[in-house]
Protein backbone atom coordinates (compact mmCIF):
# COMPACT_ATOMS: atom_id res chain seq x y z
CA UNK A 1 39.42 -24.92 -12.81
CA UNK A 2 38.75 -21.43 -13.30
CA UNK A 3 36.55 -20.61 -9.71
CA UNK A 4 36.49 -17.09 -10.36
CA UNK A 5 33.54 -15.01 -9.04
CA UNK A 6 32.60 -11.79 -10.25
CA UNK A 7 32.62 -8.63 -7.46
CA UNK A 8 31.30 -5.52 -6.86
CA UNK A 9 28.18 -6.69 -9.32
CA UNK A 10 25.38 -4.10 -9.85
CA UNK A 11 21.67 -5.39 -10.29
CA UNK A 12 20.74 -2.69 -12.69
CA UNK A 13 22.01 -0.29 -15.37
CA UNK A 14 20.76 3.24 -15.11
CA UNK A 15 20.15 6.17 -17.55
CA UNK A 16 20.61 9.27 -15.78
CA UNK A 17 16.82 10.25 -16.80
CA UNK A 18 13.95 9.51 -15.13
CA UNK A 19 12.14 6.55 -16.97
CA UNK A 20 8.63 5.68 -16.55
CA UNK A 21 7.57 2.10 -17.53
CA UNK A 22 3.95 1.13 -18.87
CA UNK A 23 2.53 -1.93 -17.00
CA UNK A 24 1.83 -4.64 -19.36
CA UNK A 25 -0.52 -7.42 -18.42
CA UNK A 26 0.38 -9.85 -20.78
CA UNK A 27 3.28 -11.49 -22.19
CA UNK A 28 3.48 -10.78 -25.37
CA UNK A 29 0.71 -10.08 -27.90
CA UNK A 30 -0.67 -6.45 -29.79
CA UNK A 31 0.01 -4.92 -26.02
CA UNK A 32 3.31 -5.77 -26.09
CA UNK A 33 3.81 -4.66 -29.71
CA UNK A 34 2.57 -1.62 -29.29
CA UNK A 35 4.32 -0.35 -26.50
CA UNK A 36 7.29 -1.57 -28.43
CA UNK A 37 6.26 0.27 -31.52
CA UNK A 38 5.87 3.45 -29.41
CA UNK A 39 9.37 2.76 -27.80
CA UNK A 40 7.33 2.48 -24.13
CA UNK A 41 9.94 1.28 -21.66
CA UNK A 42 7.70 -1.65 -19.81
CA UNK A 43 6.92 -3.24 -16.48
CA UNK A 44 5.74 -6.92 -17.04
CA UNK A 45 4.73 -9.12 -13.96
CA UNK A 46 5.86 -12.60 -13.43
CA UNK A 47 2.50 -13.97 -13.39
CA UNK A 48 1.79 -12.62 -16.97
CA UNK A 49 4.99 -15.52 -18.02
CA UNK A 50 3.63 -18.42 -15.70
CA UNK A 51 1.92 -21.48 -16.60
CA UNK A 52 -0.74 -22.63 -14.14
CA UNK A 53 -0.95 -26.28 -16.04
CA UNK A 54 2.24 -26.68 -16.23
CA UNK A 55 3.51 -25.38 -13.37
CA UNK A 56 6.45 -23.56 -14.97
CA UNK A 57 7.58 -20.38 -16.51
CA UNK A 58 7.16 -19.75 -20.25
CA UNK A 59 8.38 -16.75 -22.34
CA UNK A 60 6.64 -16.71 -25.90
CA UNK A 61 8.36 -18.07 -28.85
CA UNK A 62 7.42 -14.67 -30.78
CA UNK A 63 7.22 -11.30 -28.30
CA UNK A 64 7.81 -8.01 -28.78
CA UNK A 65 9.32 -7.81 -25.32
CA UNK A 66 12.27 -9.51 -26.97
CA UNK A 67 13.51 -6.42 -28.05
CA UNK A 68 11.50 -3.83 -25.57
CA UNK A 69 13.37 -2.61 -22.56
CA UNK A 70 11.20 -4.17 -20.02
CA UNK A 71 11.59 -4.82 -16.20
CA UNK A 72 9.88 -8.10 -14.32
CA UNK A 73 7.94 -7.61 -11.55
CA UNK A 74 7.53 -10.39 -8.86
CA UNK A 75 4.00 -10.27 -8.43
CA UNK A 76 3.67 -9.97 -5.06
CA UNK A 77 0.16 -8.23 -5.04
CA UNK A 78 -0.96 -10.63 -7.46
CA UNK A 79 0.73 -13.57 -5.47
CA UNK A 80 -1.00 -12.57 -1.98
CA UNK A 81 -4.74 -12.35 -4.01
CA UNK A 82 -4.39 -15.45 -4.84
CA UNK A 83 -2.97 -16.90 -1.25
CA UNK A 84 -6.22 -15.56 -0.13
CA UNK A 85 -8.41 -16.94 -2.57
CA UNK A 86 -6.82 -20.12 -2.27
CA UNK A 87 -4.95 -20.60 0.70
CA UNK A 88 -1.12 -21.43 0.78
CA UNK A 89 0.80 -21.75 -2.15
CA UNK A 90 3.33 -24.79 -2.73
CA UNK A 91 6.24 -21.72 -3.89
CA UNK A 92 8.25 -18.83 -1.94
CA UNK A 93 7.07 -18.25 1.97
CA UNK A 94 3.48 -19.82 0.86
CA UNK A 95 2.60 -17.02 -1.16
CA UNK A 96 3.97 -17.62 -4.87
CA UNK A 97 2.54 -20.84 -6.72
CA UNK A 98 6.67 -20.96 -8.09
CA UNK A 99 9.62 -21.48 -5.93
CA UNK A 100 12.54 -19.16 -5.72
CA UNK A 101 14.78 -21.08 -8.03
CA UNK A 102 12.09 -21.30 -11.22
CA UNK A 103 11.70 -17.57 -10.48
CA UNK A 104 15.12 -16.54 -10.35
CA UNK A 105 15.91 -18.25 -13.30
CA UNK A 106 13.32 -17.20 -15.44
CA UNK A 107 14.62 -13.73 -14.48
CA UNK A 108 17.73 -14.42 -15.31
CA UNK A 109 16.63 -16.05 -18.75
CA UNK A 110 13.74 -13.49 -20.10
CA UNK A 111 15.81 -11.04 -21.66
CA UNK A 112 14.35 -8.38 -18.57
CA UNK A 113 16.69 -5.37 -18.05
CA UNK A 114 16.35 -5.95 -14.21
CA UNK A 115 13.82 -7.99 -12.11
CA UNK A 116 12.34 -7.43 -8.70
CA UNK A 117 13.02 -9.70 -5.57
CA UNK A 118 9.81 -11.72 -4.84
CA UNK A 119 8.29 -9.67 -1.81
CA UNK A 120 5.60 -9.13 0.45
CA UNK A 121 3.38 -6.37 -0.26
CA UNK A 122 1.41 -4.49 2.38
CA UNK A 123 -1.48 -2.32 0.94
CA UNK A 124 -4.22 -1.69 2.83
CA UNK A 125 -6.47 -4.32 0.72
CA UNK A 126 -4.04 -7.31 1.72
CA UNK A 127 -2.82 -6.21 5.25
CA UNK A 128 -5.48 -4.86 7.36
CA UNK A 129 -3.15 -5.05 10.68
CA UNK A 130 -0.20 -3.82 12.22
CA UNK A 131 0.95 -8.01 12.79
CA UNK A 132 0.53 -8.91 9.22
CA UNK A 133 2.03 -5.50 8.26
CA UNK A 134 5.53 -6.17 10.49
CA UNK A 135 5.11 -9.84 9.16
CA UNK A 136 5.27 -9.05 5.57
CA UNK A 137 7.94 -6.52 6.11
CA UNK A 138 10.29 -9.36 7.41
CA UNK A 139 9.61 -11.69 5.39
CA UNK A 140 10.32 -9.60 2.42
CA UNK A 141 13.84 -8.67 3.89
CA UNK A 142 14.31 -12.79 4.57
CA UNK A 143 13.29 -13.80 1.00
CA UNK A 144 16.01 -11.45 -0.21
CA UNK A 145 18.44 -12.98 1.93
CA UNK A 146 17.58 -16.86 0.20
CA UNK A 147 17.92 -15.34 -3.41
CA UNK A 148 20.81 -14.01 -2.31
CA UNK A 149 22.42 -17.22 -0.76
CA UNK A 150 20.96 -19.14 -4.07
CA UNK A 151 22.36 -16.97 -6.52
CA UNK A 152 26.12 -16.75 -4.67
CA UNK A 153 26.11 -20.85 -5.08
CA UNK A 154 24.70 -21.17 -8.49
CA UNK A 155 27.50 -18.41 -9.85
CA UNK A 156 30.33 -20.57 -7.59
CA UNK A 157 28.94 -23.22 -9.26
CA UNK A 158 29.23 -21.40 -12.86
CA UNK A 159 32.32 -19.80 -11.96
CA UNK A 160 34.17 -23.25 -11.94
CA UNK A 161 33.75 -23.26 -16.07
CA UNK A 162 33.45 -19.74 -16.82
CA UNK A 163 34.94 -16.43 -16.21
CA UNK A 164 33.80 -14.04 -13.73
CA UNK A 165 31.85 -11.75 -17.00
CA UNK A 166 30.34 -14.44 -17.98
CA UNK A 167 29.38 -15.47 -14.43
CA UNK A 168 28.10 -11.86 -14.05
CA UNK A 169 26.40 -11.52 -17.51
CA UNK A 170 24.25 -14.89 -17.26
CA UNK A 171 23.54 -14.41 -13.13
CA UNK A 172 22.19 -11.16 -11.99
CA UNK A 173 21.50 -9.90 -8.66
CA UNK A 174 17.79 -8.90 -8.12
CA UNK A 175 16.42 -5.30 -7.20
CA UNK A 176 15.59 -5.36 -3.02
CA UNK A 177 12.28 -3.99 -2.72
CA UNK A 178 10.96 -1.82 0.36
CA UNK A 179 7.74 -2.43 2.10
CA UNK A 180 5.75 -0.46 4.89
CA UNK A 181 2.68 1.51 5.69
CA UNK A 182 4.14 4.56 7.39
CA UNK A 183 7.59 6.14 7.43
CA UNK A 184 8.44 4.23 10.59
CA UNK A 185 7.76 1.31 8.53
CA UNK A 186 10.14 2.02 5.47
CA UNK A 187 13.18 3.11 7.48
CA UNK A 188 13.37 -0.12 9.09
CA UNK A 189 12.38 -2.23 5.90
CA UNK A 190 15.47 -0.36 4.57
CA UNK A 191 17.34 -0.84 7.79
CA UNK A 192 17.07 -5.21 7.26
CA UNK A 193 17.55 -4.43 3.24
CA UNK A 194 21.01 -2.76 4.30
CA UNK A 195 21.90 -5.51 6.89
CA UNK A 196 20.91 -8.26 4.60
CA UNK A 197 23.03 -6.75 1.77
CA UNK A 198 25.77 -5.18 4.14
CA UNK A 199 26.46 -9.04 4.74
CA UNK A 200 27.76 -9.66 0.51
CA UNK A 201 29.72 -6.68 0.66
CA UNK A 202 32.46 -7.34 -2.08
CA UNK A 203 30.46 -9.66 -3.94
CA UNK A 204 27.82 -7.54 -4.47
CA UNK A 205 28.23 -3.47 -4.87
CA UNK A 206 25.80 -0.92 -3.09
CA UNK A 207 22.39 -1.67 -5.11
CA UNK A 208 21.94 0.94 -8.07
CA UNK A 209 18.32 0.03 -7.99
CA UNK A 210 16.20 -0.13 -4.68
CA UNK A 211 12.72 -0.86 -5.37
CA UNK A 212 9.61 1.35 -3.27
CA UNK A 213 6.57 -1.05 -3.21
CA UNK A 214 2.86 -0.67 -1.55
CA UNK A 215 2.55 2.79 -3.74
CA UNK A 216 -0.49 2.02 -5.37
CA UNK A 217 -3.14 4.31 -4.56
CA UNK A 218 -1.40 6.07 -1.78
CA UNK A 219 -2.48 9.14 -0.85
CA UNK A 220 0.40 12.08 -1.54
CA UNK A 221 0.27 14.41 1.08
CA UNK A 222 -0.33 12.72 4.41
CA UNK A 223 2.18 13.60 6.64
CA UNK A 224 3.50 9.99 8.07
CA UNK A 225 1.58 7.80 5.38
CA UNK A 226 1.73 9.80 2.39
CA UNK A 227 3.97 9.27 -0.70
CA UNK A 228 6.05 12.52 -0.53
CA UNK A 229 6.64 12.40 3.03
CA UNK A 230 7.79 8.78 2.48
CA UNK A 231 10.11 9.28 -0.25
CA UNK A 232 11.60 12.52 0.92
CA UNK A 233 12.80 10.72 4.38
CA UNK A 234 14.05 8.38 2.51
CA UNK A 235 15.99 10.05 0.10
CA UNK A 236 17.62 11.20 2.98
CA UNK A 237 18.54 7.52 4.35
CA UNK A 238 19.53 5.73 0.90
CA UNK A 239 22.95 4.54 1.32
CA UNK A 240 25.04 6.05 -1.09
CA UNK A 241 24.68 6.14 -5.02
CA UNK A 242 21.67 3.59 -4.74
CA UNK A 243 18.30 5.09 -6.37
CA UNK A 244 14.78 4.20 -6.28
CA UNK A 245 12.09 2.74 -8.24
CA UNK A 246 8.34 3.40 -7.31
CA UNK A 247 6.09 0.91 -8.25
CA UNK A 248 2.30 1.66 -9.72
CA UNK A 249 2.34 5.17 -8.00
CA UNK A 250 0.04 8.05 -9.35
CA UNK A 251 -0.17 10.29 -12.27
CA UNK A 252 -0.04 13.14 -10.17
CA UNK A 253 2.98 12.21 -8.33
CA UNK A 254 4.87 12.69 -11.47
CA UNK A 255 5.01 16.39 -11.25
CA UNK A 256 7.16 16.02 -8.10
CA UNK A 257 8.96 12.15 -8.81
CA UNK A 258 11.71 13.36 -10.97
CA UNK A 259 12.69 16.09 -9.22
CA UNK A 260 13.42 13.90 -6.40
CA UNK A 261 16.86 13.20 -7.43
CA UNK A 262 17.34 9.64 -6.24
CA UNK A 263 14.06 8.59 -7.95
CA UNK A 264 15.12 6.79 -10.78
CA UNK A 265 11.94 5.38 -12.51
CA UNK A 266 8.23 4.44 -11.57
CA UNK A 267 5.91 2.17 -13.64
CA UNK A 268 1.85 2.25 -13.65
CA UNK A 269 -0.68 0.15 -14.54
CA UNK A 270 -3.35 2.87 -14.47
CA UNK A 271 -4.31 3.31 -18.23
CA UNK A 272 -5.75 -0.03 -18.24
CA UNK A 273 -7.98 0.61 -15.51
CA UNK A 274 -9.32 3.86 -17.09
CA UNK A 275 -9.46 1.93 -20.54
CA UNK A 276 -12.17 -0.56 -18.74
CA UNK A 277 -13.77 2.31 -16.71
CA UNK A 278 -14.44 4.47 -19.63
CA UNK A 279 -15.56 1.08 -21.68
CA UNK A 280 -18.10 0.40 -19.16
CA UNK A 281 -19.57 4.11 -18.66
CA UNK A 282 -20.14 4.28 -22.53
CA UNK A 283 -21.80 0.94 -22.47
CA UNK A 284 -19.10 -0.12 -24.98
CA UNK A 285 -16.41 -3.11 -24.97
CA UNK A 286 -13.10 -2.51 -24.03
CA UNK A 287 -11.51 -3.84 -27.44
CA UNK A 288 -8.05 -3.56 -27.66
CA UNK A 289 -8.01 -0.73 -30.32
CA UNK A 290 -9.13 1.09 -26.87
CA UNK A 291 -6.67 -0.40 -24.86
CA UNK A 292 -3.69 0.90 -26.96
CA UNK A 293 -5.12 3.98 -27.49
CA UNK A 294 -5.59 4.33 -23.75
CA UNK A 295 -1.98 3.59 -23.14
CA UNK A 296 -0.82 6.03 -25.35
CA UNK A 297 -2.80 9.11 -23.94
CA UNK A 298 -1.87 8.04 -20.59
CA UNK A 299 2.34 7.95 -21.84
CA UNK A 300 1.77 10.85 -23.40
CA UNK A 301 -0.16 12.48 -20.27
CA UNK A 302 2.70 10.94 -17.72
CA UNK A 303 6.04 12.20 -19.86
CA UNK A 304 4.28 15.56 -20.48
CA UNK A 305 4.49 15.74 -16.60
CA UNK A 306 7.33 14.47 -16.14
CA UNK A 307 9.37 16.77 -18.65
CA UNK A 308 7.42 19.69 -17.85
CA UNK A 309 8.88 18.95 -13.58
CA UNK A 310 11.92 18.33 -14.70
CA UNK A 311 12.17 22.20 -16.85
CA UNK A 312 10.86 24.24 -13.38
């Protein structure tokens, strides 16, 4: 009997530049090909992979994202749409229509170079109050605690045939995501993400990869609500050597993102949205020549910023 865990595991491998990922709504398909063929680093969301017939997770016999470096979202915005369209959910705290084991290993399975831990998002457009704002906020620091318990058994449970790489190789740890509405908020979303981990010390090492989420069409400049003030308090409160991924945040932002040294990456969806915009103020159909030609200008428009912040 071997029984050898791995320790000190990491949940993501960094480059030491700033990479920003191109949301991609599908799983596989001429959006997926051409962000490969244009070497896009990606952001796919678990919902793009799941089966609503079946019930289950499927990953394309023949995808592009195969050989893409791609991350997996957990859907949580997606997820908490569709808990109010359609009330609870038979999957994680209500909310997902999968549970946290079909999740985790589908993760685990797809190939992804790191995936998100299912969480709770808080946007304006899906928390309206302060109680479902401090709900969602621990709730997301509680799911992370049962992937965490799930994953330690299932790689004891490995670990009795294989070697600790192995263990480590086929089982990753996810990325712990941040939620909040204010400053207030993220320090103590951070605050339950560090006593939650603090509590696998050994087992786990300090996360390389914290994820930021509730970004999306936040306003930059407000002082207790707005993205910079957010992420420059808590630069100053990440425990050590971890950095940060922003999900869906602006165009704009990236003048400022990479300069942020603990920032390590940020993905957006937006080039989609001003693919169908544009479509529908021509009067025209938003074909998917459009689409890919959308998502390039908007890469090209995003790095330009992003090299150009990181030259001042």
């Amino acid at each position: 009997m071997i029984n050898e865990l791995p320790v000190r595991q990491k949940n993501a491998n960094l480059s030491s530049n700033f990479v920003m990922r191109v949301g991609i709504p599908h799983s596989g398909g001429r959006l997926a090909m051409h962000a490969f063929n244009e070497d896009f680093p990606a952001m796919v969301s678990a919902s793009a992979f799941w089966d609503k017939t079946k019930r289950e997770f499927r990953m394309p016999e023949a995808t592009n994202l195969s050989e893409l470096d791609f991350a997996l979202d957990s859907a949580g915005y997606t997820g908490i749409l569709n808990f109010q369209r359609n009330g609870k959910q038979e999957g994680i705290a209500g909310i997902f229509p999968w549970s946290y084991a079909a999740y985790m290993e589908f993760a685990n399975l797809s190939g992804c170079s790191w995936y998100s831990q299912s969480d709770l998002c808080v946007e304006q457009a899906v928390a309206n109050n302060r109680e479902a704002i401090d709900y969602r906020i621990r709730a997301t620091a509680t799911i992370l605690e049962g992937m965490l318990q799930i994953l330690y058994e299932w790689q004891n449970q490995l670990a009795r045939s294989c070697n600790s790489t192995v263990v480590a190789n086929m089982l990753r740890p996810p990325v712990p995501v941040l939620q909040g509405r204010n400053i207030r908020d993220y320090l103590f979303s951070l605050e339950l993400l560090n006593s939650v981990w603090e509590r696998w010390h050994g087992w786990l090492d300090t996360p390389a990869l914290i994820g930021i989420g509730s970004m999306c069409r936040r306003d930059l400049h407000d002082p207790d609500e707005g993205l910079y003030a957010i992420l420059e308090t808590l630069g100053r409160n990440f425990p050590k050597g971890a950095r940060a991924h922003c999900f869906g945040v602006k165009n704009l932002a990236l003048n400022e993102l990479p300069k942020m040294g603990f920032i390590a990456s940020s993905d957006s969806m937006a080039w989609d949205f001003n693919s169908r915009v544009k479509a529908h103020k021509q009067g025209a159909s938003n074909t998917m020549s459009r689409r890919t030609n959308e998502m390039t200008a908007w890469m090209q428009s995003a790095m330009a910023r992003v090299a150009a912040s990181v030259r001042i």
